[in-house]
C-alpha atoms as a PDB file:
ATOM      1  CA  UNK A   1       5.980 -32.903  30.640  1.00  0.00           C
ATOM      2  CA  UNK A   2       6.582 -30.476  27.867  1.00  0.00           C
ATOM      3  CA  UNK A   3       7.851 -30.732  24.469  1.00  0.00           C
ATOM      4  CA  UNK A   4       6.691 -30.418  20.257  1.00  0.00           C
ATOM      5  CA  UNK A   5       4.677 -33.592  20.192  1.00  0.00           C
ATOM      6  CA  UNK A   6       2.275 -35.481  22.954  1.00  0.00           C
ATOM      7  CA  UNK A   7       4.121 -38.914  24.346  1.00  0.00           C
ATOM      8  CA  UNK A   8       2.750 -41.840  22.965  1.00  0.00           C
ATOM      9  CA  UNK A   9       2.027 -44.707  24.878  1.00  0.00           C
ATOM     10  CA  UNK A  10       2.369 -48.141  24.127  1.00  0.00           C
ATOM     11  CA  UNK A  11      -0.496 -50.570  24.046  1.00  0.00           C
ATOM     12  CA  UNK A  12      -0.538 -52.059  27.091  1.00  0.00           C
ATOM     13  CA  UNK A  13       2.018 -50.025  29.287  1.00  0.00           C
ATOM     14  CA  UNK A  14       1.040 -48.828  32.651  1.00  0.00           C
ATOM     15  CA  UNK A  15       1.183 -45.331  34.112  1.00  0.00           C
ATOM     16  CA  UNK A  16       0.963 -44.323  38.045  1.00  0.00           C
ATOM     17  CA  UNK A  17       0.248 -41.366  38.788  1.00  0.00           C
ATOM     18  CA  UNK A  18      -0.741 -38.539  36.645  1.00  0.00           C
ATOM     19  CA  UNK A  19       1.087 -36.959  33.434  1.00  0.00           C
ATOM     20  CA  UNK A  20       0.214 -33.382  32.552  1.00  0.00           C
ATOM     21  CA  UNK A  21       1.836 -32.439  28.821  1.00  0.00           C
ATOM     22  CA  UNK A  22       2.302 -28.968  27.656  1.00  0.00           C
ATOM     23  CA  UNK A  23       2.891 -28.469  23.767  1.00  0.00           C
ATOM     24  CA  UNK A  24       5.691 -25.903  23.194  1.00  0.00           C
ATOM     25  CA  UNK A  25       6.885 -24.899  19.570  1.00  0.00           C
ATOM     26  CA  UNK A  26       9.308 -26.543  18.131  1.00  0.00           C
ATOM     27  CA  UNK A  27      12.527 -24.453  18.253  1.00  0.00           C
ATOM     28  CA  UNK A  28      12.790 -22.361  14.904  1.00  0.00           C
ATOM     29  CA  UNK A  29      16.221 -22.920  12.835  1.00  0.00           C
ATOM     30  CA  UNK A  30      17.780 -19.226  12.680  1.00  0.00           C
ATOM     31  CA  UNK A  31      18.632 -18.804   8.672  1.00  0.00           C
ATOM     32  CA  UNK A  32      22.336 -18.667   7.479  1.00  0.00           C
ATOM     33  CA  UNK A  33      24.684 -15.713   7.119  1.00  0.00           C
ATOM     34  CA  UNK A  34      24.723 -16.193   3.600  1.00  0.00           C
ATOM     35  CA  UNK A  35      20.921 -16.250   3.062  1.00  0.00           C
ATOM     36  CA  UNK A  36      20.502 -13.413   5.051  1.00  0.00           C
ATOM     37  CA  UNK A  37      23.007 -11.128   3.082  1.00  0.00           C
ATOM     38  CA  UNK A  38      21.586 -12.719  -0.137  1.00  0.00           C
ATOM     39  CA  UNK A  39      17.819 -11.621   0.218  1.00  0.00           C
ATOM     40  CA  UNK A  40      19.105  -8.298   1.546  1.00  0.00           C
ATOM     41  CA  UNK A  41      20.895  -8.109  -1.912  1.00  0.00           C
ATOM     42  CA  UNK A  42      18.968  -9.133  -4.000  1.00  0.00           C
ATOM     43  CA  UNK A  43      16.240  -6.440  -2.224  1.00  0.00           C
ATOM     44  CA  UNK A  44      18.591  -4.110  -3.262  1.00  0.00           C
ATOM     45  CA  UNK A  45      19.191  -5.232  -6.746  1.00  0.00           C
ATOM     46  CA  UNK A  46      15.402  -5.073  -7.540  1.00  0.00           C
ATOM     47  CA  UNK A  47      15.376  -1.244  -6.251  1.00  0.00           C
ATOM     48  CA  UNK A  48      17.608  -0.552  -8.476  1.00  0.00           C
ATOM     49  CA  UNK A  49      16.028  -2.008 -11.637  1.00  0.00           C
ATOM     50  CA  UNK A  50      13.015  -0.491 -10.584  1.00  0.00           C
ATOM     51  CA  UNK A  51      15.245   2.756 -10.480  1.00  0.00           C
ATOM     52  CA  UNK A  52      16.506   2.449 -13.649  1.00  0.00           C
ATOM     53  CA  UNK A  53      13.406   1.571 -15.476  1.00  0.00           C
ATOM     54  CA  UNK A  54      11.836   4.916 -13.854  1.00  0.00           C
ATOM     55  CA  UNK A  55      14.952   7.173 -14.833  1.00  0.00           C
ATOM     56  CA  UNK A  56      14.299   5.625 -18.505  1.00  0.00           C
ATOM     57  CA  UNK A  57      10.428   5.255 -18.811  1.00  0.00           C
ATOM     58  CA  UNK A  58       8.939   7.976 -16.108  1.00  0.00           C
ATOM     59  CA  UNK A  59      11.352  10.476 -15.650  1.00  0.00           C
ATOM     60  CA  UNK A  60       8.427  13.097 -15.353  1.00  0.00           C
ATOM     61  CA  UNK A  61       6.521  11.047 -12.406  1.00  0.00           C
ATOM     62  CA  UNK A  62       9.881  10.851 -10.706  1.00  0.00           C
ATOM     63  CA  UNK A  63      11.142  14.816 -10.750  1.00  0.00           C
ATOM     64  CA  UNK A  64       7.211  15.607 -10.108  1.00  0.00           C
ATOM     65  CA  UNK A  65       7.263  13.635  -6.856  1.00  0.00           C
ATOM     66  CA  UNK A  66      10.880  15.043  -5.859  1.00  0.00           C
ATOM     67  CA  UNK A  67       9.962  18.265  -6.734  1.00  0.00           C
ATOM     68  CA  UNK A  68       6.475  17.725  -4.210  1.00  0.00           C
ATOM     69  CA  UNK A  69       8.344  16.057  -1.619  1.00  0.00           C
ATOM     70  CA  UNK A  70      10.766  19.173  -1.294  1.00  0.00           C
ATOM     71  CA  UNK A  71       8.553  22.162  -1.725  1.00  0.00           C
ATOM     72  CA  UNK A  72       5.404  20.704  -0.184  1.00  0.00           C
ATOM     73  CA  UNK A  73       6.643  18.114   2.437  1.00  0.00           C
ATOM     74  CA  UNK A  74       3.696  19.498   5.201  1.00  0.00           C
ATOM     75  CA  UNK A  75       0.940  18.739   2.017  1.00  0.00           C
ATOM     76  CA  UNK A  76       2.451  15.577   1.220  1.00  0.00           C
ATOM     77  CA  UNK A  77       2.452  13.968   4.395  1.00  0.00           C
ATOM     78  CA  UNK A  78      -0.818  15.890   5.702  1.00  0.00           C
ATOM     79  CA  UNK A  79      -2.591  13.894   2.299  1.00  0.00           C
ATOM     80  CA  UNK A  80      -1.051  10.728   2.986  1.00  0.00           C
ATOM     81  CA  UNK A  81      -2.257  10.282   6.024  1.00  0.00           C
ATOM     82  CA  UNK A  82      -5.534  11.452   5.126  1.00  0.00           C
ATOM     83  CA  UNK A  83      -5.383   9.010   2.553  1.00  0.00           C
ATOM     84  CA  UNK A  84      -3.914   6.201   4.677  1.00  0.00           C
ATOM     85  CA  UNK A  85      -6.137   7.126   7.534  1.00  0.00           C
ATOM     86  CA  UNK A  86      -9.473   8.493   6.785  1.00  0.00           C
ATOM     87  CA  UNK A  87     -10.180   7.190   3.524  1.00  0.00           C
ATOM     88  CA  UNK A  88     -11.284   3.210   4.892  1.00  0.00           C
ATOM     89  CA  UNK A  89     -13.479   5.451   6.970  1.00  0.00           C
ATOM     90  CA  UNK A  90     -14.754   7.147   4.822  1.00  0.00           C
ATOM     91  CA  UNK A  91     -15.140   4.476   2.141  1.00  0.00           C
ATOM     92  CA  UNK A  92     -17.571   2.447   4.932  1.00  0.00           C
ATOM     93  CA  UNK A  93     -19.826   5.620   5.734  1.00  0.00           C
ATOM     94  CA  UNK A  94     -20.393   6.519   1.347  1.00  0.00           C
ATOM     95  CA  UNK A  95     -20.797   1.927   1.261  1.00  0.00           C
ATOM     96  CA  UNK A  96     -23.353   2.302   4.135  1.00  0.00           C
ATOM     97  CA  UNK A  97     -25.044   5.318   3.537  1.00  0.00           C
ATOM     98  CA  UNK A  98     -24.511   6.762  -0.335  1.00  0.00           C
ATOM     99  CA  UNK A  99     -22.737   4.907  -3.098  1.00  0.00           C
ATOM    100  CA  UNK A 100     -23.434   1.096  -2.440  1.00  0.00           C
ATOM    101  CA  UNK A 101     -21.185  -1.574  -2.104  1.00  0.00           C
ATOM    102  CA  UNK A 102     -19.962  -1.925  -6.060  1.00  0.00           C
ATOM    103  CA  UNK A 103     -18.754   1.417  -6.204  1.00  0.00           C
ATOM    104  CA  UNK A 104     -17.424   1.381  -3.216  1.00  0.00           C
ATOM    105  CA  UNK A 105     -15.443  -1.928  -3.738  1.00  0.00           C
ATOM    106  CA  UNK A 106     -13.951  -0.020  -6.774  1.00  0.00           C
ATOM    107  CA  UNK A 107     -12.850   2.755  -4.787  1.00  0.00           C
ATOM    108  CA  UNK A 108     -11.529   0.559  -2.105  1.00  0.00           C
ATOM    109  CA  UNK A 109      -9.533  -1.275  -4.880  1.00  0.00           C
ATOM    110  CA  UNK A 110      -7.855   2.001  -5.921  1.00  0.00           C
ATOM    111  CA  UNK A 111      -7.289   3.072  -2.624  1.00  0.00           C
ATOM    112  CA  UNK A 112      -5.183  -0.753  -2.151  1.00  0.00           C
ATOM    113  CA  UNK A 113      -3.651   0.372  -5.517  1.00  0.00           C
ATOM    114  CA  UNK A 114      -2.290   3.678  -4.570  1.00  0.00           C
ATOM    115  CA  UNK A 115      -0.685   2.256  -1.091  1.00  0.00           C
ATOM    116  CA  UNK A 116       0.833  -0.443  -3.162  1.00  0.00           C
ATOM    117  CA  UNK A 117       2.502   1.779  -5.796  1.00  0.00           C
ATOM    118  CA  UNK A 118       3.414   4.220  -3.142  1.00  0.00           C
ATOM    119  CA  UNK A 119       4.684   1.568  -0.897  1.00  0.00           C
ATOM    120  CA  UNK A 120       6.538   0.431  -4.568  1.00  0.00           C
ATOM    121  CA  UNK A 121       8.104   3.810  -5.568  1.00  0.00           C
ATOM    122  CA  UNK A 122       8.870   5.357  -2.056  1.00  0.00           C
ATOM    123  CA  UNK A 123      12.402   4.172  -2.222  1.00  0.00           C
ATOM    124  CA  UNK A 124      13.087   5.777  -5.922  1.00  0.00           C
ATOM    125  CA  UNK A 125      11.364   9.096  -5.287  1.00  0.00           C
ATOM    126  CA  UNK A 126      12.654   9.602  -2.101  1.00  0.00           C
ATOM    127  CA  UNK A 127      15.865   8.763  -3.258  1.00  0.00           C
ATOM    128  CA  UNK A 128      16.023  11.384  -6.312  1.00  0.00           C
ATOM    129  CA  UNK A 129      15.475  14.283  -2.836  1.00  0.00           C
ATOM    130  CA  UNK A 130      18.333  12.411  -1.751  1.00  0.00           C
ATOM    131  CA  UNK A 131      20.751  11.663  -4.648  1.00  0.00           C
ATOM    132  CA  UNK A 132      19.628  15.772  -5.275  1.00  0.00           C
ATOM    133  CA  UNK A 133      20.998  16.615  -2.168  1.00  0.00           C
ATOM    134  CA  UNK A 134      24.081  14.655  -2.050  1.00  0.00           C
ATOM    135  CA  UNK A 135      24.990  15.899  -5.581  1.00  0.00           C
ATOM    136  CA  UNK A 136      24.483  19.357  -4.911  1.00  0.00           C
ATOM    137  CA  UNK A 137      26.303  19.345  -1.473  1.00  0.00           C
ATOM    138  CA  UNK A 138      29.111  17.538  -3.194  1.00  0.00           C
ATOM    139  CA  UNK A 139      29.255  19.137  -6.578  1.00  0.00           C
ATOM    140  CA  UNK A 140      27.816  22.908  -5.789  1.00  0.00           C
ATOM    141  CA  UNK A 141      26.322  24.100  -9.432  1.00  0.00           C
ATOM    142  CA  UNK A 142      27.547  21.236 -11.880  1.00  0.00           C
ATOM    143  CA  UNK A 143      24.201  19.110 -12.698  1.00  0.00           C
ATOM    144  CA  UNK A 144      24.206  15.364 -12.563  1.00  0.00           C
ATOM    145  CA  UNK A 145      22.777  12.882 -14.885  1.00  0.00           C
ATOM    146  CA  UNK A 146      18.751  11.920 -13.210  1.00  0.00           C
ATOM    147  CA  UNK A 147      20.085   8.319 -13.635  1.00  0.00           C
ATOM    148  CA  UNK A 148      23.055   8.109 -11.106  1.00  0.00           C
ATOM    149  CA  UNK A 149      20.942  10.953  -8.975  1.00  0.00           C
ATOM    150  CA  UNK A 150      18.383   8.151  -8.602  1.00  0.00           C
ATOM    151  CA  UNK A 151      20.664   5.125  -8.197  1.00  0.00           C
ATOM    152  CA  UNK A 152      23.146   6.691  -5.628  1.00  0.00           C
ATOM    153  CA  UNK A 153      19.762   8.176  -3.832  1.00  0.00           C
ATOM    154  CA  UNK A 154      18.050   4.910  -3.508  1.00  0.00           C
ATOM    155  CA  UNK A 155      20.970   2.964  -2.289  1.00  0.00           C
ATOM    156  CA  UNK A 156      21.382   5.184   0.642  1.00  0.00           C
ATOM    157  CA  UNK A 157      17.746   5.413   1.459  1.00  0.00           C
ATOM    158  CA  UNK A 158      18.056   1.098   1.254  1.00  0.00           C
ATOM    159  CA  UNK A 159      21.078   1.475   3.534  1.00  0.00           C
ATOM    160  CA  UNK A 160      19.137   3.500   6.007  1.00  0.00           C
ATOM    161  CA  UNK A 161      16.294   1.547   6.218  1.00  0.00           C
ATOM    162  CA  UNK A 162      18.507  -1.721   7.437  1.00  0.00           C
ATOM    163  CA  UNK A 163      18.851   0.125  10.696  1.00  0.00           C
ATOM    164  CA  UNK A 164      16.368  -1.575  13.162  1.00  0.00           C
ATOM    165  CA  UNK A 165      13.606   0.730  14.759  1.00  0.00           C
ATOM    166  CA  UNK A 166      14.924   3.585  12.262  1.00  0.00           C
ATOM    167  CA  UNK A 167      14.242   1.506   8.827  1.00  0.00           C
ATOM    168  CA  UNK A 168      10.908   0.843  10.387  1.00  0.00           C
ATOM    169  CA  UNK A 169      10.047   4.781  10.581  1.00  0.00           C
ATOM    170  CA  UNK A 170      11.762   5.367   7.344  1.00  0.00           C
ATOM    171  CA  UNK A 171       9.420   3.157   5.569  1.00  0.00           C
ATOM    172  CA  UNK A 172       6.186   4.430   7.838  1.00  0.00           C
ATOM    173  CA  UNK A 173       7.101   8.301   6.988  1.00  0.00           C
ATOM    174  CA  UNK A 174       8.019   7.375   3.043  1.00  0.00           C
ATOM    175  CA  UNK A 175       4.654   5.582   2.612  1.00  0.00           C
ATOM    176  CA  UNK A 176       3.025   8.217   3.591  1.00  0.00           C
ATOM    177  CA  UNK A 177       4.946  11.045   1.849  1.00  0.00           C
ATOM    178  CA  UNK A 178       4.641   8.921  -1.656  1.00  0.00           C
ATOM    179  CA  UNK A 179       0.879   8.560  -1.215  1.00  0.00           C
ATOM    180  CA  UNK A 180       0.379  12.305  -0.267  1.00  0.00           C
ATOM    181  CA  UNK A 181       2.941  12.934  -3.330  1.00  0.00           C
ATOM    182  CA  UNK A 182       0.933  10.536  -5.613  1.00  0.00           C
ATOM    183  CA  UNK A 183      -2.239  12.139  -4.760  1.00  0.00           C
ATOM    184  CA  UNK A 184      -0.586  15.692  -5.207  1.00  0.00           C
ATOM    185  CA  UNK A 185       0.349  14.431  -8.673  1.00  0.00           C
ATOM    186  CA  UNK A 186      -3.206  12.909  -9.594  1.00  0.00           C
ATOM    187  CA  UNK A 187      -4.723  16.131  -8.837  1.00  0.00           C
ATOM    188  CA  UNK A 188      -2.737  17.961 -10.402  1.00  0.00           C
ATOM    189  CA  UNK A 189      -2.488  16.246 -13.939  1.00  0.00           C
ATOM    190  CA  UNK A 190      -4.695  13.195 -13.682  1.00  0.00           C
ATOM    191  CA  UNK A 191      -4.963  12.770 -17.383  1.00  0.00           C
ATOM    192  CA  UNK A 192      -1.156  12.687 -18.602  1.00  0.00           C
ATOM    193  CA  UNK A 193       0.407  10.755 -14.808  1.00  0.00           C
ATOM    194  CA  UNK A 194       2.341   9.125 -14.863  1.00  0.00           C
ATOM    195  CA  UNK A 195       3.900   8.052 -18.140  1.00  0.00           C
ATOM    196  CA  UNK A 196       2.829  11.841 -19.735  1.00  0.00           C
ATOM    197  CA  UNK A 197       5.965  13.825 -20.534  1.00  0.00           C
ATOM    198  CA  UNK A 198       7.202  16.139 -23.471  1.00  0.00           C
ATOM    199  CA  UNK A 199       8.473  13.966 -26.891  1.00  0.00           C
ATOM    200  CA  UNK A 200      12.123  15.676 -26.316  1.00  0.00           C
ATOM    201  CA  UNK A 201      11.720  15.091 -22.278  1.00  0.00           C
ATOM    202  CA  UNK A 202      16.081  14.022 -21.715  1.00  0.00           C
ATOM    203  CA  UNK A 203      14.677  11.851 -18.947  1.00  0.00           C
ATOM    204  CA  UNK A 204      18.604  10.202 -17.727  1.00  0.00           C
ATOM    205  CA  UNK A 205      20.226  13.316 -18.313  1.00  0.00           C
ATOM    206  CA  UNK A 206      20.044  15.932 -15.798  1.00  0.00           C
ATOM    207  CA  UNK A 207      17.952  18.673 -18.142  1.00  0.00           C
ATOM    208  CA  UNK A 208      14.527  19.358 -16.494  1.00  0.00           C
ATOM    209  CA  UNK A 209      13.339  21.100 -20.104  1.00  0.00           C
ATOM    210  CA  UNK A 210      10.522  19.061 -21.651  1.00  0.00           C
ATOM    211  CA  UNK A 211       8.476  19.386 -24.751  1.00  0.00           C
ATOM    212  CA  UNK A 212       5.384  20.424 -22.978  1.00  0.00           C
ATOM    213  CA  UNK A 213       7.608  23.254 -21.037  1.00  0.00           C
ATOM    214  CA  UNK A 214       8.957  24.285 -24.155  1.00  0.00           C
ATOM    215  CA  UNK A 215       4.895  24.725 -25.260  1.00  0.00           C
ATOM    216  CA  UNK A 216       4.115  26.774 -22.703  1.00  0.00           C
END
């Protein structure tokens, strides 16, 4: 006998013979159509906020990660998975042997942190290499507001990512390529990242001048 829930058997009743029972899950309800399409929206909807709030607030950390992921893919994705990798390694060799457990558990915490945010801001950066491709394909010289770059950018890189098996590698590779790009950018100006950027920094227009260019 098989089924969700063991038979139960009435005081008093009889049974000949013997009854073997095998639980089995209880079949699980397959969601609507409509919910389906709605959280896949709605995913989509939150990207690009978190799009537009980038193109507004950190318009330097985005065209510093673009700018990374295009001219140093092989560093960005050779750090990330270092980072993804090797660091928990190497954070349970310096705990065992070195630094102790506190500071490890405070490097450990970053390390969550920066696979978080780069798991959070893969889809943005990534899509402002897109959107910069698609816009320069499409329009040749004439430069394009870093607002729609972004948008237009990170709703094909969402699109992409819906396709089973690929959106699965998409999201593996882009993890790894924002972390390595993150880390790039920490090095590189750990004091002002990411919010740092020149007072007359156009950050939804598509000029790349900045204050802090303009002082050098």
């Amino acid at each position: 006998m098989k089924g969700a829930k063991a038979p139960q058997v009435m005081p008093g009743a009889q049974i000949g013979g013997k009854v073997e029972f095998t639980k089995i899950a209880p079949p699980v309800k397959e969601k609507p159509l409509w919910e389906k399409v709605w959280v896949k929206v709605l995913a989509l909807v939150k990207l690009l906020v978190l799009a537009l709030l980038m193109a507004f607030f950190a318009a330097r950390l985005l065209r510093g990660g673009s700018e990374t992921m295009t001219t140093r893919p092989g560093l960005s994705l050779g750090l990330g998975l270092g980072v993804a990798v090797l660091a928990p390694l190497v954070l349970v060799i310096l705990c065992a042997i070195i630094i102790g457990q506190a500071a490890t558990l405070v490097l450990g915490t970053f390390y969550l942190s920066l696979l978080a945010l780069g798991g959070l801001l893969f889809k943005p950066v990534a899509g402002l290499v897109a959107g910069n491709f698609i816009f320069r394909y499409l329009q040749k010289e004439k430069q394009t507001a870093l607002l729609w770059t972004v948008l237009l950018g990170s709703t094909v890189i969402w699109l992409v990512c819906l396709v089973p098996y690929l959106g699965a590698v998409i999201n593996v590779l882009g993890l790894l390529f924002t972390v390595g790009t993150l880390t790039v950018l920490l090095s590189r100006n750990f004091l002002t990242w990411p919010w740092g950027g020149g007072k007359n920094e156009k950050t939804v227009s598509g000029t790349t001048e900045s204050g802090i260019n303009a002082a050098n």
